[in-house]
N, C-alpha and C. Protein backbone atom coordinates (compact mmCIF):
# COMPACT_ATOMS: atom_id res chain seq x y z
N UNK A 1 125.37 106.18 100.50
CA UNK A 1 125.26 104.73 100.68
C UNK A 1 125.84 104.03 99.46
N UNK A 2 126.19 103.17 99.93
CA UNK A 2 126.90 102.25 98.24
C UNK A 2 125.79 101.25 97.89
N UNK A 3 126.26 100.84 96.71
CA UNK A 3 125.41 100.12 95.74
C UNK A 3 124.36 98.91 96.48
N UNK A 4 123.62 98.68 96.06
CA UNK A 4 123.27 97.10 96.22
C UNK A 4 124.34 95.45 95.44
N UNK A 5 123.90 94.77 96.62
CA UNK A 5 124.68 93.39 96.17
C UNK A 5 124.39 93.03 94.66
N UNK A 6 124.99 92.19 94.23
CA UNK A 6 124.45 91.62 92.95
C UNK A 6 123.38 90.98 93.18
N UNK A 7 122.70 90.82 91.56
CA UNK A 7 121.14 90.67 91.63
C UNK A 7 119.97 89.27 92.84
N UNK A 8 121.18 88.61 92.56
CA UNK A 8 120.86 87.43 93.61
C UNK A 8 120.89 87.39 95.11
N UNK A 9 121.75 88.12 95.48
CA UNK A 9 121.72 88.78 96.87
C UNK A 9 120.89 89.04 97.50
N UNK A 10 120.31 90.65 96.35
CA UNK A 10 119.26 91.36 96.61
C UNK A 10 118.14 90.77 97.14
N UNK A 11 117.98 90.06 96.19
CA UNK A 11 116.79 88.67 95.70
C UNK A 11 116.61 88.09 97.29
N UNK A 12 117.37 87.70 97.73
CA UNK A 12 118.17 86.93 99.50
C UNK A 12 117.21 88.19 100.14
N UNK A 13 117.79 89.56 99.97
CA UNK A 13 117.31 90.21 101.09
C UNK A 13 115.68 90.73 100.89
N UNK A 14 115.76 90.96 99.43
CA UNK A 14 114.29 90.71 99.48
C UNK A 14 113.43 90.17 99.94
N UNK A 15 113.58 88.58 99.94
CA UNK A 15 112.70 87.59 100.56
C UNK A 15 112.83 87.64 101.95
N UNK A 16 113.88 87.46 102.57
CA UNK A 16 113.84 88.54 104.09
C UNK A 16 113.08 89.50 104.44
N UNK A 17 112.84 90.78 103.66
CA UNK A 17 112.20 91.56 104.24
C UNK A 17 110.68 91.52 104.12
N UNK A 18 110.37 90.72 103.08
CA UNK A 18 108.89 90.05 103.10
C UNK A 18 108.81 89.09 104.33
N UNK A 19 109.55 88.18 104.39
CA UNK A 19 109.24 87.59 105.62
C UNK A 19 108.68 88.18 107.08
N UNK A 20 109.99 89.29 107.12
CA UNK A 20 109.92 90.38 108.43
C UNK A 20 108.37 91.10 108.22
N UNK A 21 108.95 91.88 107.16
CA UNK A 21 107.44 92.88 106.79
C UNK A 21 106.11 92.31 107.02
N UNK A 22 106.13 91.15 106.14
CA UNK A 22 104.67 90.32 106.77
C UNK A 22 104.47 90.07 108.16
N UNK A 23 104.86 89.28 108.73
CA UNK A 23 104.99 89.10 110.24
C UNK A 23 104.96 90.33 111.05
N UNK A 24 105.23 91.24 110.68
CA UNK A 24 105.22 92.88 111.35
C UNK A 24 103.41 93.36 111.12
N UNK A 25 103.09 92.89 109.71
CA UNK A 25 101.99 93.17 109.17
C UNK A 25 100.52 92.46 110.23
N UNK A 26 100.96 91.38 110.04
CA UNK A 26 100.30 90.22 110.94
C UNK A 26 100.20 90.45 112.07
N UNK A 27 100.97 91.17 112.81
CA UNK A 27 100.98 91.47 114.44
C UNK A 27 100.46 93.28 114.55
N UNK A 28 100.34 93.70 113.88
CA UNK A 28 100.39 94.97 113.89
C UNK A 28 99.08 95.57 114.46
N UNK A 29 98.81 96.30 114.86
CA UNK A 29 97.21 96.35 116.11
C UNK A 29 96.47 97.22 115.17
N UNK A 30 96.27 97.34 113.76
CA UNK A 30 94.85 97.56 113.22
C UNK A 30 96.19 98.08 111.39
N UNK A 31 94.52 98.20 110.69
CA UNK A 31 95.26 97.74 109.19
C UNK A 31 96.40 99.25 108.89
N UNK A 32 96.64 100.63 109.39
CA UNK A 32 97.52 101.34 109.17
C UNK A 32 98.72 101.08 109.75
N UNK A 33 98.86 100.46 110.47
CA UNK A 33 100.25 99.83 111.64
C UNK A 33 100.40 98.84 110.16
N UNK A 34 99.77 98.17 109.78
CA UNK A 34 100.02 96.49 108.94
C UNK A 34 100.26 97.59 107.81
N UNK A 35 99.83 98.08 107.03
CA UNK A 35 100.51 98.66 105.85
C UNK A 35 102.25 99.74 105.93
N UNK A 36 101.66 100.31 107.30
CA UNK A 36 103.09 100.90 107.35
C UNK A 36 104.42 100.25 107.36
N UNK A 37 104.06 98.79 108.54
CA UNK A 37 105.34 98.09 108.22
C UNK A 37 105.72 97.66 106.88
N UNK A 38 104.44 97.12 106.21
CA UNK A 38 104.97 97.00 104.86
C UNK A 38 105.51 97.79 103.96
N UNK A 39 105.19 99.49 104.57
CA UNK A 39 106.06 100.16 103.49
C UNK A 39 106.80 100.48 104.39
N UNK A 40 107.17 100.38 105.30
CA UNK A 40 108.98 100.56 106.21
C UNK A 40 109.68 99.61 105.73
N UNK A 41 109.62 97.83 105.30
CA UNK A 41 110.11 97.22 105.13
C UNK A 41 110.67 97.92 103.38
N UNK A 42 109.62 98.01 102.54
CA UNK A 42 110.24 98.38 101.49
C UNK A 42 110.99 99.91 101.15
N UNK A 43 110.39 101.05 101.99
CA UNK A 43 111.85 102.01 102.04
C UNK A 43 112.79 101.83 102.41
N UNK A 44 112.83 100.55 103.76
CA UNK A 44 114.33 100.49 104.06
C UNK A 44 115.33 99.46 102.75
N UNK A 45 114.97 99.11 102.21
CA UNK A 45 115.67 98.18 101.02
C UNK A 45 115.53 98.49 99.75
N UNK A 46 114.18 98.73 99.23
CA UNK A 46 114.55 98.87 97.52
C UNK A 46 115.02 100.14 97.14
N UNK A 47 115.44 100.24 96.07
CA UNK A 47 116.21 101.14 95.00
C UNK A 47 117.63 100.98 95.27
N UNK A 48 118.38 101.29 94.24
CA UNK A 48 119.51 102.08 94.16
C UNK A 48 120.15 103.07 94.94
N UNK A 49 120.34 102.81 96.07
CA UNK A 49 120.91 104.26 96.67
C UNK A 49 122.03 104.83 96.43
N UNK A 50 122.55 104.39 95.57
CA UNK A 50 124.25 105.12 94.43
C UNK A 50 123.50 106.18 93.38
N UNK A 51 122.08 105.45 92.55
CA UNK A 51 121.43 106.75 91.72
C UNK A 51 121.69 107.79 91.37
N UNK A 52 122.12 108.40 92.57
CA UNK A 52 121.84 110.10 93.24
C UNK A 52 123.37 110.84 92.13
N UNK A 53 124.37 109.49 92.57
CA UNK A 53 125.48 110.01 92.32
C UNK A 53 125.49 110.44 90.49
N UNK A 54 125.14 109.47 89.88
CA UNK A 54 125.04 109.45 88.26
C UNK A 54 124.21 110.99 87.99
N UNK A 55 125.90 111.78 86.93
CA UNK A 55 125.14 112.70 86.11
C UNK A 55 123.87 112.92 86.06
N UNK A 56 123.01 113.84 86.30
CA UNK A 56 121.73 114.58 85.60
C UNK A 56 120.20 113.76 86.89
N UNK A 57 120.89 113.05 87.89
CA UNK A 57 119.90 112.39 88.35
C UNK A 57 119.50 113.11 89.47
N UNK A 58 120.00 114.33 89.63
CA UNK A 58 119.29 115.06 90.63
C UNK A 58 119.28 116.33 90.06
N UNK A 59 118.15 117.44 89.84
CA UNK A 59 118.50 118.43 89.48
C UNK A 59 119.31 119.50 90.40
N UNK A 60 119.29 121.29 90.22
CA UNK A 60 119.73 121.86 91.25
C UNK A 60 118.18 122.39 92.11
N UNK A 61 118.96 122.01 93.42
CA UNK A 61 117.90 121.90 94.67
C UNK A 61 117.77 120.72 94.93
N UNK A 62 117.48 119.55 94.33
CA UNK A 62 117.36 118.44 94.67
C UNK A 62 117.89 117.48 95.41
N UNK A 63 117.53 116.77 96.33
CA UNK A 63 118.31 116.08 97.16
C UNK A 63 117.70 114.36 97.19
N UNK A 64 118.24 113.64 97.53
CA UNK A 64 118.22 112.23 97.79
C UNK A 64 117.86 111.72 98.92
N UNK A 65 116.14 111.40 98.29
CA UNK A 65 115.36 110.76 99.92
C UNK A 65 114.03 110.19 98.87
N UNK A 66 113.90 109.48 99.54
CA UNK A 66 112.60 108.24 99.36
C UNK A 66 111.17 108.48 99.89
N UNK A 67 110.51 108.02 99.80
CA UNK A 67 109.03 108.26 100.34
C UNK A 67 108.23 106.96 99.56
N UNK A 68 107.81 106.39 100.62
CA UNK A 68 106.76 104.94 100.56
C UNK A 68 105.57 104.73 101.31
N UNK A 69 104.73 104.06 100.98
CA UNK A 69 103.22 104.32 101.22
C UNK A 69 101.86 103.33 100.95
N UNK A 70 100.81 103.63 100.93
CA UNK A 70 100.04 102.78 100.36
C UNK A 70 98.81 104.01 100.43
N UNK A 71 98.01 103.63 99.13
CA UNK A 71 97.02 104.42 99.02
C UNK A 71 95.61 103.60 98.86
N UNK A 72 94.81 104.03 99.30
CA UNK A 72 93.14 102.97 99.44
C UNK A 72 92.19 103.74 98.36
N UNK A 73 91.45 103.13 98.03
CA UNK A 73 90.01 103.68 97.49
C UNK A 73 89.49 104.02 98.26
N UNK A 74 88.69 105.50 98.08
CA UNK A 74 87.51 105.62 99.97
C UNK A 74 86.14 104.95 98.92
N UNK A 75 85.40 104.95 100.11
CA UNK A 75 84.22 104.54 100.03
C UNK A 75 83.59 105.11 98.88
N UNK A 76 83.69 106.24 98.79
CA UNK A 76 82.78 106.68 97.71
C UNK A 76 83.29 106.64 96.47
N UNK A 77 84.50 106.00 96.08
CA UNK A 77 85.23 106.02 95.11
C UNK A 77 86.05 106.71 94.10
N UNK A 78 85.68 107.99 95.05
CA UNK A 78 86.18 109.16 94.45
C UNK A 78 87.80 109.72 94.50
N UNK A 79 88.22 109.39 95.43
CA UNK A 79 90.20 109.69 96.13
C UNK A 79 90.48 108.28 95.99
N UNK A 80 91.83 108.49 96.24
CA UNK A 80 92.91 107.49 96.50
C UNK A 80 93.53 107.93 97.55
N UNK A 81 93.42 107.46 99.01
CA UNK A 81 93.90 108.23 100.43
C UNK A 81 94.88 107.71 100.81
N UNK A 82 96.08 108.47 101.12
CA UNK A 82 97.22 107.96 101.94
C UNK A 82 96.79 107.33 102.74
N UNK A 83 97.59 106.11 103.03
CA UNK A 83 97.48 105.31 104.16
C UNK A 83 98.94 104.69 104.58
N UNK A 84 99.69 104.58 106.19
CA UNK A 84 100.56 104.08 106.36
C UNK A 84 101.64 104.81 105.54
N UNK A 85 101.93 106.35 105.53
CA UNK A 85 103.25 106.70 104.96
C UNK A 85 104.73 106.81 105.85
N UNK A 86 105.56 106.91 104.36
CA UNK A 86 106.86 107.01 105.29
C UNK A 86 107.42 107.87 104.76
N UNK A 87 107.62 109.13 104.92
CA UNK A 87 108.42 110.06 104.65
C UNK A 87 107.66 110.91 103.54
N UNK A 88 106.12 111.02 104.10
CA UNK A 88 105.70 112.07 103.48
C UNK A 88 105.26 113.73 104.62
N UNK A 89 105.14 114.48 103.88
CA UNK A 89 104.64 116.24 105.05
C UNK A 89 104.09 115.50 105.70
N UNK A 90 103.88 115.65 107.22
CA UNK A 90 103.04 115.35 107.99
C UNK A 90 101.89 116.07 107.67
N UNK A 91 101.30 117.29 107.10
CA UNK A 91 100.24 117.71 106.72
C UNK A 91 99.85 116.67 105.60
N UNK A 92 100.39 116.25 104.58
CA UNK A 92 99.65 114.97 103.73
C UNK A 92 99.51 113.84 104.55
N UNK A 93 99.59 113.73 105.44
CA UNK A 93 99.49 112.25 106.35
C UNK A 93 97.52 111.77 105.17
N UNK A 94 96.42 112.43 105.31
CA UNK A 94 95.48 111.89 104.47
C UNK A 94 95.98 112.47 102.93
N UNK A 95 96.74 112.43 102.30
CA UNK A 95 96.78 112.86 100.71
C UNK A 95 95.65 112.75 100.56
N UNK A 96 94.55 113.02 99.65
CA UNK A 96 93.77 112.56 98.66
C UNK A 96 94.21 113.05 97.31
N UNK A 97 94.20 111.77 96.27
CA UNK A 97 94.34 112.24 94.75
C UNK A 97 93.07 111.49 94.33
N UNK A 98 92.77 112.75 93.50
CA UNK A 98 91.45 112.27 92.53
C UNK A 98 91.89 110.50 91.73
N UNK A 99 90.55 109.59 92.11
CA UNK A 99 90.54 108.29 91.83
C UNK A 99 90.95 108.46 90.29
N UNK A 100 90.89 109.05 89.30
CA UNK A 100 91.41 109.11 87.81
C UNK A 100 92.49 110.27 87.84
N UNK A 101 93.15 110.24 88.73
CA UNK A 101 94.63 111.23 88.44
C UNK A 101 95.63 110.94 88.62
N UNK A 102 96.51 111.14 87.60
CA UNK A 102 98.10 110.38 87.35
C UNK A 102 98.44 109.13 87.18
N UNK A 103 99.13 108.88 87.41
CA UNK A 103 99.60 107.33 87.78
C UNK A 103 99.15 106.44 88.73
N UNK A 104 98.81 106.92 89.74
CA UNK A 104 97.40 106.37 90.39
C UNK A 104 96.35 105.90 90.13
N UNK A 105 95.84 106.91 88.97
CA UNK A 105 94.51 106.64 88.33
C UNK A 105 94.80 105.66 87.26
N UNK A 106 95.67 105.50 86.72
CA UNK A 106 96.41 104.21 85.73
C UNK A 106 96.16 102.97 86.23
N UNK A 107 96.85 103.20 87.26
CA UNK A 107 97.20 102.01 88.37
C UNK A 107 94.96 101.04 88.71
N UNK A 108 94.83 102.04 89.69
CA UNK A 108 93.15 102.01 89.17
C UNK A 108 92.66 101.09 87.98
N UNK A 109 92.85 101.83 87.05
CA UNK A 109 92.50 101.88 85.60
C UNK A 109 92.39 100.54 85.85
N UNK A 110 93.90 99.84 85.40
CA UNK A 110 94.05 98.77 84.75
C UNK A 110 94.63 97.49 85.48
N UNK A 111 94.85 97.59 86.91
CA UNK A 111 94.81 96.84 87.80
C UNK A 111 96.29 96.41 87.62
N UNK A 112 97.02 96.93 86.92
CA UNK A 112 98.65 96.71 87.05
C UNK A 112 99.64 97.31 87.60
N UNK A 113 100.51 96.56 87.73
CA UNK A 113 102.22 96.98 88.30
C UNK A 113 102.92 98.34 87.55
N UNK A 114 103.66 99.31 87.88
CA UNK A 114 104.15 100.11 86.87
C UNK A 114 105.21 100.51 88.01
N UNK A 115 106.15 100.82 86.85
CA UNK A 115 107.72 101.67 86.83
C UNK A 115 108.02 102.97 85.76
N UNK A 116 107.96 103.95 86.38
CA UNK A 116 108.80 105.03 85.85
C UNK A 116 110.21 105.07 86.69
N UNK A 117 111.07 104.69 85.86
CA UNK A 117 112.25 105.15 85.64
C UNK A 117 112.86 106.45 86.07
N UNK A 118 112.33 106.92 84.91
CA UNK A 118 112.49 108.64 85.38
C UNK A 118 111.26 109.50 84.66
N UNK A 119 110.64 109.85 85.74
CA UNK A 119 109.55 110.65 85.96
C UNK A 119 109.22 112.24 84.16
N UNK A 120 110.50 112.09 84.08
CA UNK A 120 110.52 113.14 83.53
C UNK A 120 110.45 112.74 81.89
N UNK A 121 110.50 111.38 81.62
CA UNK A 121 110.13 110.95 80.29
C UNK A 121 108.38 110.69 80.30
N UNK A 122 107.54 110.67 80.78
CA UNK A 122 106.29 110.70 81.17
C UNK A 122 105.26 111.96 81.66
N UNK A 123 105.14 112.97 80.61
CA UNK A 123 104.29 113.74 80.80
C UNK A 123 103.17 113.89 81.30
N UNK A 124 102.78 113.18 81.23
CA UNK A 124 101.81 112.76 82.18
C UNK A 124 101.66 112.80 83.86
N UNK A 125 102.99 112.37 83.88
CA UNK A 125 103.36 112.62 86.15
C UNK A 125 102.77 113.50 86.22
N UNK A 126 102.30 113.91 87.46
CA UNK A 126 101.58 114.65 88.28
C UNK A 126 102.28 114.53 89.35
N UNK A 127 102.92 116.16 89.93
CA UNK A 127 103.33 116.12 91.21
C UNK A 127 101.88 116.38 92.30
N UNK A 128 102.29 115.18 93.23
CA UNK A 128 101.32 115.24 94.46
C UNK A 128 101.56 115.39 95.75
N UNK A 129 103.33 115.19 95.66
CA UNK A 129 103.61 115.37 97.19
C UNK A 129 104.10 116.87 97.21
N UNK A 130 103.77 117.58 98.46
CA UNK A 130 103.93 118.71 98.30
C UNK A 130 105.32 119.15 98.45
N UNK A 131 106.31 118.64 98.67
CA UNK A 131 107.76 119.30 98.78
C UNK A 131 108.35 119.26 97.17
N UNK A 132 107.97 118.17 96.96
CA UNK A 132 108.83 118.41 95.44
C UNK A 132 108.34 117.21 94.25
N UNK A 133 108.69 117.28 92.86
CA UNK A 133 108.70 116.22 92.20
C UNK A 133 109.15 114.90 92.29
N UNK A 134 108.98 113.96 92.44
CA UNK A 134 109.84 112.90 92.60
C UNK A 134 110.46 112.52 90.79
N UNK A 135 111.37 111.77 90.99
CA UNK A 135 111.99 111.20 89.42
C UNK A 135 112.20 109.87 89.19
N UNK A 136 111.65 109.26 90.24
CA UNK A 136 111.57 107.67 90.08
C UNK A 136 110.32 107.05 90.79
N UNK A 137 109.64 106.31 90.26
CA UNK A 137 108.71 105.64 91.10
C UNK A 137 108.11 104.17 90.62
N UNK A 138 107.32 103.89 92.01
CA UNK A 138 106.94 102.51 91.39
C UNK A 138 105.44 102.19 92.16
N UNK A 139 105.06 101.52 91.63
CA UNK A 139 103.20 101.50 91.76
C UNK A 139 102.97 99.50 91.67
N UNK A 140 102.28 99.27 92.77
CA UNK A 140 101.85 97.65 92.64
C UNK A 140 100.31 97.92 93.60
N UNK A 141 99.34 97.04 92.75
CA UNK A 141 98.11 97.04 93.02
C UNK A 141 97.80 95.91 94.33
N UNK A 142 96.63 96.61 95.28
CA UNK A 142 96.83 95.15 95.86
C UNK A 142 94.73 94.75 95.76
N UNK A 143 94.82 94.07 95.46
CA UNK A 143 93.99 93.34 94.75
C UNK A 143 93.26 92.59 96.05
N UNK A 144 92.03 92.20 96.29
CA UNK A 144 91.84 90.84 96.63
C UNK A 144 90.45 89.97 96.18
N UNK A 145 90.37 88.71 95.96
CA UNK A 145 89.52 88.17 94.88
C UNK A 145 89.10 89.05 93.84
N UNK A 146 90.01 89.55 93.11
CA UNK A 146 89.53 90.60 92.00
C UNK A 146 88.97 91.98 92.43
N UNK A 147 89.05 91.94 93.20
CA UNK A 147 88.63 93.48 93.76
C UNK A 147 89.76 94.68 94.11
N UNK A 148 90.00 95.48 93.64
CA UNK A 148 90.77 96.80 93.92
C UNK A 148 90.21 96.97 94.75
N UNK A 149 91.50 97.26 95.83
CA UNK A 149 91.57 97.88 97.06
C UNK A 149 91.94 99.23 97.34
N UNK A 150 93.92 99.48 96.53
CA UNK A 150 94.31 100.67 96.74
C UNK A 150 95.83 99.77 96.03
N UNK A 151 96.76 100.47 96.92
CA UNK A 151 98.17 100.38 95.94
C UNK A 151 99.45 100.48 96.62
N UNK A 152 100.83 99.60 96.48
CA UNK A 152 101.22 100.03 97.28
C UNK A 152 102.90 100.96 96.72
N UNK A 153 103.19 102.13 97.27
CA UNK A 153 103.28 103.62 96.03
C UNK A 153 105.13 103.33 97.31
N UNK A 154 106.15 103.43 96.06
CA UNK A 154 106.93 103.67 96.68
C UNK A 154 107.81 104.86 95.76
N UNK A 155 108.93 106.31 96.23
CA UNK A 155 109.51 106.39 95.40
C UNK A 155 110.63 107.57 95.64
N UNK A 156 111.45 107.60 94.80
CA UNK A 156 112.58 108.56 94.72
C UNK A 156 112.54 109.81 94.05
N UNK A 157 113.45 110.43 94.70
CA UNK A 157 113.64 111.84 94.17
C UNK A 157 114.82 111.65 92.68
N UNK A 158 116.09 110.71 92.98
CA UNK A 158 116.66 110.59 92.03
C UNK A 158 116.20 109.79 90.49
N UNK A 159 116.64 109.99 89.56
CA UNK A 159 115.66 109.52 88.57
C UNK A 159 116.90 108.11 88.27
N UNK A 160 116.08 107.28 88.19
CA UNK A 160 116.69 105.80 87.78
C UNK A 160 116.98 105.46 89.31
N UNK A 161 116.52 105.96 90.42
CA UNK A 161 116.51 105.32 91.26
C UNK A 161 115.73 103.75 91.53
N UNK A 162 114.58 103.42 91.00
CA UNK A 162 113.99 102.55 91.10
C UNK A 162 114.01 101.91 89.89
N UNK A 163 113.92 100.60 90.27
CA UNK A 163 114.41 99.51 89.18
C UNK A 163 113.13 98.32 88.88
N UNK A 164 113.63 97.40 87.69
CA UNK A 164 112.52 96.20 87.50
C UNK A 164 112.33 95.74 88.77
N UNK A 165 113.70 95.46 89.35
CA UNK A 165 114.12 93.85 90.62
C UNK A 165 112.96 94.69 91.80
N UNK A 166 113.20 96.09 91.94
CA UNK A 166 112.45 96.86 92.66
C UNK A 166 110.98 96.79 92.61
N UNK A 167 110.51 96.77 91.46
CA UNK A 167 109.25 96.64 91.46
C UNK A 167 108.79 94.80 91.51
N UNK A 168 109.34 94.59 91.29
CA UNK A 168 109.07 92.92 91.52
C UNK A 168 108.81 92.67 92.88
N UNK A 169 109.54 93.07 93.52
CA UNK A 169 109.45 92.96 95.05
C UNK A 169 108.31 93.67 95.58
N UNK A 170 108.00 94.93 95.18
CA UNK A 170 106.94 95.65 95.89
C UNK A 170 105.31 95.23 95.43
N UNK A 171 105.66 94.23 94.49
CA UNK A 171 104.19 93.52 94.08
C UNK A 171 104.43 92.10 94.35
N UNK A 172 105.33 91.91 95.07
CA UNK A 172 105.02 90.44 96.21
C UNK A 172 104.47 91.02 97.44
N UNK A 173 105.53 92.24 97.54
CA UNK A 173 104.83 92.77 99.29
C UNK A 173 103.03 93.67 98.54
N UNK A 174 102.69 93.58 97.88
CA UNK A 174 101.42 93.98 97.49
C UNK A 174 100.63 92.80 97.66
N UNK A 175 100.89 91.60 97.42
CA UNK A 175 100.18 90.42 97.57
C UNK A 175 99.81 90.45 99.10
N UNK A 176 100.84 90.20 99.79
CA UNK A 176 100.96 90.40 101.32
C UNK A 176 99.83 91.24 102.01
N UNK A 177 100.42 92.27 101.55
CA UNK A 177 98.91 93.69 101.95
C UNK A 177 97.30 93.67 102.12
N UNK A 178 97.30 92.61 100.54
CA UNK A 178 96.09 92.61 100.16
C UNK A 178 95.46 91.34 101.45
N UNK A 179 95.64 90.60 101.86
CA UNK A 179 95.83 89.69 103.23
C UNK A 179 95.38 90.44 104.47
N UNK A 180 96.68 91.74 104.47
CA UNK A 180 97.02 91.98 105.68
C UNK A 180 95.55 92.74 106.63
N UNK A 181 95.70 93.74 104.97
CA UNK A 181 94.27 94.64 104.79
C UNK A 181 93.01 94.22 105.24
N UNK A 182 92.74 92.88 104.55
CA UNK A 182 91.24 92.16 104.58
C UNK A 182 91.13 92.11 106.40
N UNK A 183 92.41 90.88 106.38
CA UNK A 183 92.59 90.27 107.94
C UNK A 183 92.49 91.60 109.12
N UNK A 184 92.93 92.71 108.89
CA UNK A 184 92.63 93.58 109.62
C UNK A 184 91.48 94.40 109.89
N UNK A 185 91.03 93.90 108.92
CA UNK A 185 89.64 94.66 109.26
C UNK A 185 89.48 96.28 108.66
N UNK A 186 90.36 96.41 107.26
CA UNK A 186 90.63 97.34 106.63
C UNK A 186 89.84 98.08 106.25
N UNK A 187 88.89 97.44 105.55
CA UNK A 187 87.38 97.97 104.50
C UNK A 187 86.61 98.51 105.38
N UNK A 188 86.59 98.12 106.50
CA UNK A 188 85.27 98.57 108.01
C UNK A 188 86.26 99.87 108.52
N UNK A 189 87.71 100.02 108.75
CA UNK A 189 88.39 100.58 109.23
C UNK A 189 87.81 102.10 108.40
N UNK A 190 88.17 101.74 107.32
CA UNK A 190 88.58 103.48 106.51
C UNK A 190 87.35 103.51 106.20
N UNK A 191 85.93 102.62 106.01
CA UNK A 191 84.32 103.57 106.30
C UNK A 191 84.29 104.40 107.47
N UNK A 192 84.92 104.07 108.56
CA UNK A 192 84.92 104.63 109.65
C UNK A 192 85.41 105.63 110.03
N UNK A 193 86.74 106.16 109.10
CA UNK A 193 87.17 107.16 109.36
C UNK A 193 86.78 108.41 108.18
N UNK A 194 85.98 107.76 106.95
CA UNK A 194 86.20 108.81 105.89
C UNK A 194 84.87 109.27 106.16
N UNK A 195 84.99 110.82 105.87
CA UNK A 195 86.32 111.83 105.03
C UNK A 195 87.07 111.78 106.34
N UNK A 196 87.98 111.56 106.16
CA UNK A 196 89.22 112.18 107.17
C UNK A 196 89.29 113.92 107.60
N UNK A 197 89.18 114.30 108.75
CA UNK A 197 89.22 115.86 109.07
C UNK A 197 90.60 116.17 108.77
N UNK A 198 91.34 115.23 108.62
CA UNK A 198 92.49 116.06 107.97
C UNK A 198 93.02 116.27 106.63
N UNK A 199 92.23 115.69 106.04
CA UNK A 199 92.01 115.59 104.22
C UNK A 199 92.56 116.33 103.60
N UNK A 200 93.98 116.35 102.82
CA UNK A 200 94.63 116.80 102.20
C UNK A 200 94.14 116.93 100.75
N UNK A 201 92.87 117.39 100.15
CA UNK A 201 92.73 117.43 98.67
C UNK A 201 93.63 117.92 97.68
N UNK A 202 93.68 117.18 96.45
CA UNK A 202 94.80 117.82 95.39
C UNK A 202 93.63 117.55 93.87
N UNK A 203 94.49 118.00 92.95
CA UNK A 203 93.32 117.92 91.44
C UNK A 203 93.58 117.23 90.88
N UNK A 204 92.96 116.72 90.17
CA UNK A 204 94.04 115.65 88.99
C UNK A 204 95.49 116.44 88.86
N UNK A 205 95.22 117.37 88.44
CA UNK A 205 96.80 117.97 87.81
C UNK A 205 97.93 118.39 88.92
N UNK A 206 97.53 117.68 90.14
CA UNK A 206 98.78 118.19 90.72
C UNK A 206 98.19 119.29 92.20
N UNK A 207 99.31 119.01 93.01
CA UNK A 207 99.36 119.93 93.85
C UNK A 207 99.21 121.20 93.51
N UNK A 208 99.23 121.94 94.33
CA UNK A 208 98.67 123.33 93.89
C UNK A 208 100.16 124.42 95.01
């Protein structure tokens, strides 16, 4: 795929796909339909999809593909559960990562936005998806009246795939969520289903 438009463009299609994405969100027949569109809207548009090409940004084996998502607090406060993914194993369809593990648990922590660049300057990453490491990612909280909800997790395999303009956008469509979530009847939704029988557990440190 070739580059993205210049920065103002982007900016154009950005606000487009919030428009779409919300309205998809809004109509969507219960709160995993409303988060998924919101992360379909943002795999189909953010990052860099040239990345891949630049020296050292893929190792050997590695290939060029995305994966976007949103993750919840369960009830007991203990995981952070997939919710609404796009292009993760269908066996992680429920991920669980321990509520204090990785970048997740950051995210948690401190109720902020974050960008890794490239995964591999941050010792700290924790691989969680089970096919492979990712090398770019980006994390926006969705919040509502001060309350942590969960997060909404988008990211690449190539490193410097994801950008500032990128994360700017995915914490407007995090604002959105946090709406979409309530209005759907989110919080009643996932008491209802947790633990999930299909519960994918992982450790803090990573897949296994």
């Amino acid at each position: 795929m070739t580059a993205h438009p210049p920065a103002q463009d982007f900016m154009a299609e950005g606000l487009a796909m919030l428009e779409r994405a919300g309205a998809e969100a809004a109509a969507a027949a219960g709160p995993e339909d409303a988060m998924r569109a919101l992360a379909r809207g943002c795999f189909d548009l953010l990052g860099d999809r040239s990345a891949h090409l630049r020296p050292g940004a893929l190792k050997p084996g590695e290939r060029d593909y995305y994966i976007a998502g949103s993750f919840f607090l369960t009830p007991d406060r203990k995981y952070h559960m997939l919710v609404g993914n796009i292009g993760f194993p269908a066996e992680q369809e429920r991920l669980m990562v321990p509520v204090d593990g990785g970048h997740p648990g950051w995210v948690f922590a401190n109720r902020r936005k974050l960008l890794l660049e490239n995964t591999d300057e941050h010792g700290s990453f924790r691989q969680y998806l089970k096919t492979s490491k990712m090398g770019s990612s980006i994390f926006a909280p969705i919040l509502f009246r001060g309350e942590f909800h969960g997060m909404l997790i988008m990211a690449a395999q190539a490193r410097y795939a994801l950008r500032p303009v990128d994360l700017s956008i995915l914490a407007a469509c995090a604002q959105i969520a946090a709406g979409a979530w309530i209005a759907q009847g989110g919080p009643d939704w996932l008491a209802g289903i947790y633990p999930p029988a299909n519960a994918f557990r992982v450790t803090r440190e990573g897949v296994s």
